[in-house]
Protein backbone atom coordinates (compact mmCIF):
# COMPACT_ATOMS: atom_id res chain seq x y z
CA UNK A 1 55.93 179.28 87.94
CA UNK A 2 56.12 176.62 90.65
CA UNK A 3 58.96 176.89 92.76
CA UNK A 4 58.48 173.90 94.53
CA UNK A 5 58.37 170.96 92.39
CA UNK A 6 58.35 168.24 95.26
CA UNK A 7 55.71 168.31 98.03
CA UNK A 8 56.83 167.20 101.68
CA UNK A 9 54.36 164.30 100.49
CA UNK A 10 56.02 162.77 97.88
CA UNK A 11 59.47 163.74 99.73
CA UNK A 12 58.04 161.35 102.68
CA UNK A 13 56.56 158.73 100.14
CA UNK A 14 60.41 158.55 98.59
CA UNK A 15 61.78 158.20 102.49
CA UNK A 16 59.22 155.38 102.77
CA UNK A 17 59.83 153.35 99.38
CA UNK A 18 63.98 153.99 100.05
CA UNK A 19 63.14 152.39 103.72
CA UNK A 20 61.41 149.51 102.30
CA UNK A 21 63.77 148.91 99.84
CA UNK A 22 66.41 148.83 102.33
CA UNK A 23 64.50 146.65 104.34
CA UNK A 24 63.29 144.09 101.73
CA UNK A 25 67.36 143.81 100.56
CA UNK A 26 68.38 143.10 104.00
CA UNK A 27 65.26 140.47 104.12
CA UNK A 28 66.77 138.55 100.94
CA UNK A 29 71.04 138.78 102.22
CA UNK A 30 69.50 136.88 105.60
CA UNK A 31 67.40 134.42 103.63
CA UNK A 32 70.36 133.83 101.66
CA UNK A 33 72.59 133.41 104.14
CA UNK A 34 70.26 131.30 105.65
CA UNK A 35 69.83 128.95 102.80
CA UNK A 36 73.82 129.06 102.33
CA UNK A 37 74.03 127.78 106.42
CA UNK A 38 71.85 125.05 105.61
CA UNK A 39 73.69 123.68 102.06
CA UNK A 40 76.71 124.22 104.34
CA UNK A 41 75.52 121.70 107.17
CA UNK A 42 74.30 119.31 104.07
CA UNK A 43 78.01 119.58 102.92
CA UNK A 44 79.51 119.10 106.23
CA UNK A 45 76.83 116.33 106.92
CA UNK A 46 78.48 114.73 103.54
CA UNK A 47 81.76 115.43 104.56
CA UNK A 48 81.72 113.59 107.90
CA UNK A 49 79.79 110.73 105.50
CA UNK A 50 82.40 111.11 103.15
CA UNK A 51 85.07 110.93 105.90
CA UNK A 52 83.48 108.52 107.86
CA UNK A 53 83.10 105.87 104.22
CA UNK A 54 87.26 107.22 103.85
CA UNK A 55 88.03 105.35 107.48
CA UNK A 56 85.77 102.57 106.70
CA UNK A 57 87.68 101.90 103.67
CA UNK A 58 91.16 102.18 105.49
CA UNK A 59 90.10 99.53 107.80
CA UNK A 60 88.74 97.45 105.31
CA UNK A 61 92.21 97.55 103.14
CA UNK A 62 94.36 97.23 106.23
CA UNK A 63 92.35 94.10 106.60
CA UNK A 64 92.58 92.78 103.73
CA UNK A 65 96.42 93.30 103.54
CA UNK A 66 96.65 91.21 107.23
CA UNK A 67 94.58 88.54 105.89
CA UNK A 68 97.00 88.57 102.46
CA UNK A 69 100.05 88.92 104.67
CA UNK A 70 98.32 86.23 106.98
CA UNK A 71 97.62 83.62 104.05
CA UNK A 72 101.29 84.22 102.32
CA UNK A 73 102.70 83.18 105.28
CA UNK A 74 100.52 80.07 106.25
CA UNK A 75 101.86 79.37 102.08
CA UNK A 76 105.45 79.16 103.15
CA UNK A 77 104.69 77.72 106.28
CA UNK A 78 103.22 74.58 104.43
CA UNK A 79 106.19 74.84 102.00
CA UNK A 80 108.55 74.53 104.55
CA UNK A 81 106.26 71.61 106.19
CA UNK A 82 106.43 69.84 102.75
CA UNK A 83 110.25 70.25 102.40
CA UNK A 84 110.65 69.34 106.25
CA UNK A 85 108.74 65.71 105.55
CA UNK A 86 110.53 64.69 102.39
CA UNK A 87 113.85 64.92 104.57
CA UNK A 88 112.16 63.01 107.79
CA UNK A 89 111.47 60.64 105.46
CA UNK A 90 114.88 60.95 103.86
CA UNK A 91 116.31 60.59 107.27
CA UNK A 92 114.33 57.76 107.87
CA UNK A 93 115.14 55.84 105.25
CA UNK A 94 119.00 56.31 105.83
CA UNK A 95 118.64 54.50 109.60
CA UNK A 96 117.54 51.94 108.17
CA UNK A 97 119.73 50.84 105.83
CA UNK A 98 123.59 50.91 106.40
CA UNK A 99 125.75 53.89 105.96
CA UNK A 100 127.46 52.34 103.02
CA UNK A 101 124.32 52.42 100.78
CA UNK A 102 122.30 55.40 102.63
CA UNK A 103 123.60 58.32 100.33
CA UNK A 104 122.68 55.54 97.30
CA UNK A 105 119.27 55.25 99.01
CA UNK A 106 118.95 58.92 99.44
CA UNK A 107 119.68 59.35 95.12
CA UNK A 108 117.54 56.98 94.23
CA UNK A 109 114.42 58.36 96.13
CA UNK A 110 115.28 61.30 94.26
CA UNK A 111 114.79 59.93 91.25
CA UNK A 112 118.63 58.77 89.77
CA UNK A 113 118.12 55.63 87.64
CA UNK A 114 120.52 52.32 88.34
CA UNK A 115 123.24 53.13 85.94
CA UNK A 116 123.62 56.58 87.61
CA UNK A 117 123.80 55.48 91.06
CA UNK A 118 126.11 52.76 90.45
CA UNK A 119 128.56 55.70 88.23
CA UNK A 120 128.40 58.28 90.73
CA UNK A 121 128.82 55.87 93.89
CA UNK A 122 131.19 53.48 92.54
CA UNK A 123 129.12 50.32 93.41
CA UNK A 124 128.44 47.48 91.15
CA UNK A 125 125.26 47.79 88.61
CA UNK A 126 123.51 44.73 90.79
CA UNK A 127 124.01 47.15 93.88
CA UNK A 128 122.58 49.92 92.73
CA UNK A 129 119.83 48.17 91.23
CA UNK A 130 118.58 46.58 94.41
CA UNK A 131 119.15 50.13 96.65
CA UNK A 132 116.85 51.22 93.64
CA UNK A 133 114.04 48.46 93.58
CA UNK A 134 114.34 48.83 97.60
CA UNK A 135 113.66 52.64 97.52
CA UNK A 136 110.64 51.97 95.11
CA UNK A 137 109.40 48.98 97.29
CA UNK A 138 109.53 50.43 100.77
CA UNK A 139 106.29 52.31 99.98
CA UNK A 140 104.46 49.04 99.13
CA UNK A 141 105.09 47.32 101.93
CA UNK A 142 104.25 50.70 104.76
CA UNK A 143 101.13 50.28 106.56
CA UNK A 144 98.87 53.19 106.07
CA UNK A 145 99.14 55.47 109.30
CA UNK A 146 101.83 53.28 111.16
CA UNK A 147 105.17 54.37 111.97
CA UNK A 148 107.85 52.95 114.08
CA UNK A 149 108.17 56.41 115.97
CA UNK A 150 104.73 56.65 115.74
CA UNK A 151 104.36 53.68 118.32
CA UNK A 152 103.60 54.16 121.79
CA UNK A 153 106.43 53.69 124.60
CA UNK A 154 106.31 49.85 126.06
């Protein structure tokens, strides 16, 4: 019988396959790692994309709030304008006429009828009724885009 059952040949062909077999494993981890080093850039590539559309959408909101902000406060600006006229205009309406009819004046422009004005002021019905038709009239007879402040100094 035999005794040797392996020959240095195959012995050295086994040495040789287990090599290349070694070697062909480390082969694929480096390709692999290799691939996973280049998805990693494309994902950090995306990332700084992703971060950079992130800041680019910050600035666009905190834009868009200024211009909000910006736009509610040019609202109450023009509110306040509006409230500011009606009382030059109240004002103006006062100097000229005495002070014993100027807070008649003044509820009749806001709307008060005759019979109120004359109740709550204590003049005579004919009193109030001409501080009325006068509050009503003074419009009709303003020229458009004159004012007596609005005249140049002689």
């Amino acid at each position: 019988m035999e005794i040797d059952l392996i020959d240095w040949r195959e012995v050295l062909l086994l040495f040789v396959g287990l090599a290349l077999g070694y070697l062909l494993s480390q082969l694929f981890r480096r390709w692999q790692a290799a691939r996973a080093d280049k998805a990693g850039a494309t994902k950090a590539t995306e990332n700084e994309e992703d971060a950079a559309s992130v800041a680019t959408f910050g600035q666009q909101l905190a834009e868009h709030l200024a211009r909000y902000d910006l736009e509610l406060e040019v609202s109450r600006l023009r509110e306040d304008v509006s409230k500011l006229r009606e009382e030059i205009a109240e004002l103006r309406a006062a100097r000229n006429v005495s002070p014993q009819y100027a807070e008649a004046l003044g509820l009749a422009r806001r709307g008060l009828s005759a019979q109120q004005i004359a109740d709550r002021m204590g003049i005579s019905l004919a009193e109030a009724e001409l501080v009325h038709a006068l509050s009503r009239g003074e419009e009709l007879f303003k020229e458009p885009g004159f004012d007596e402040l609005d005249r140049p100094p002689r």
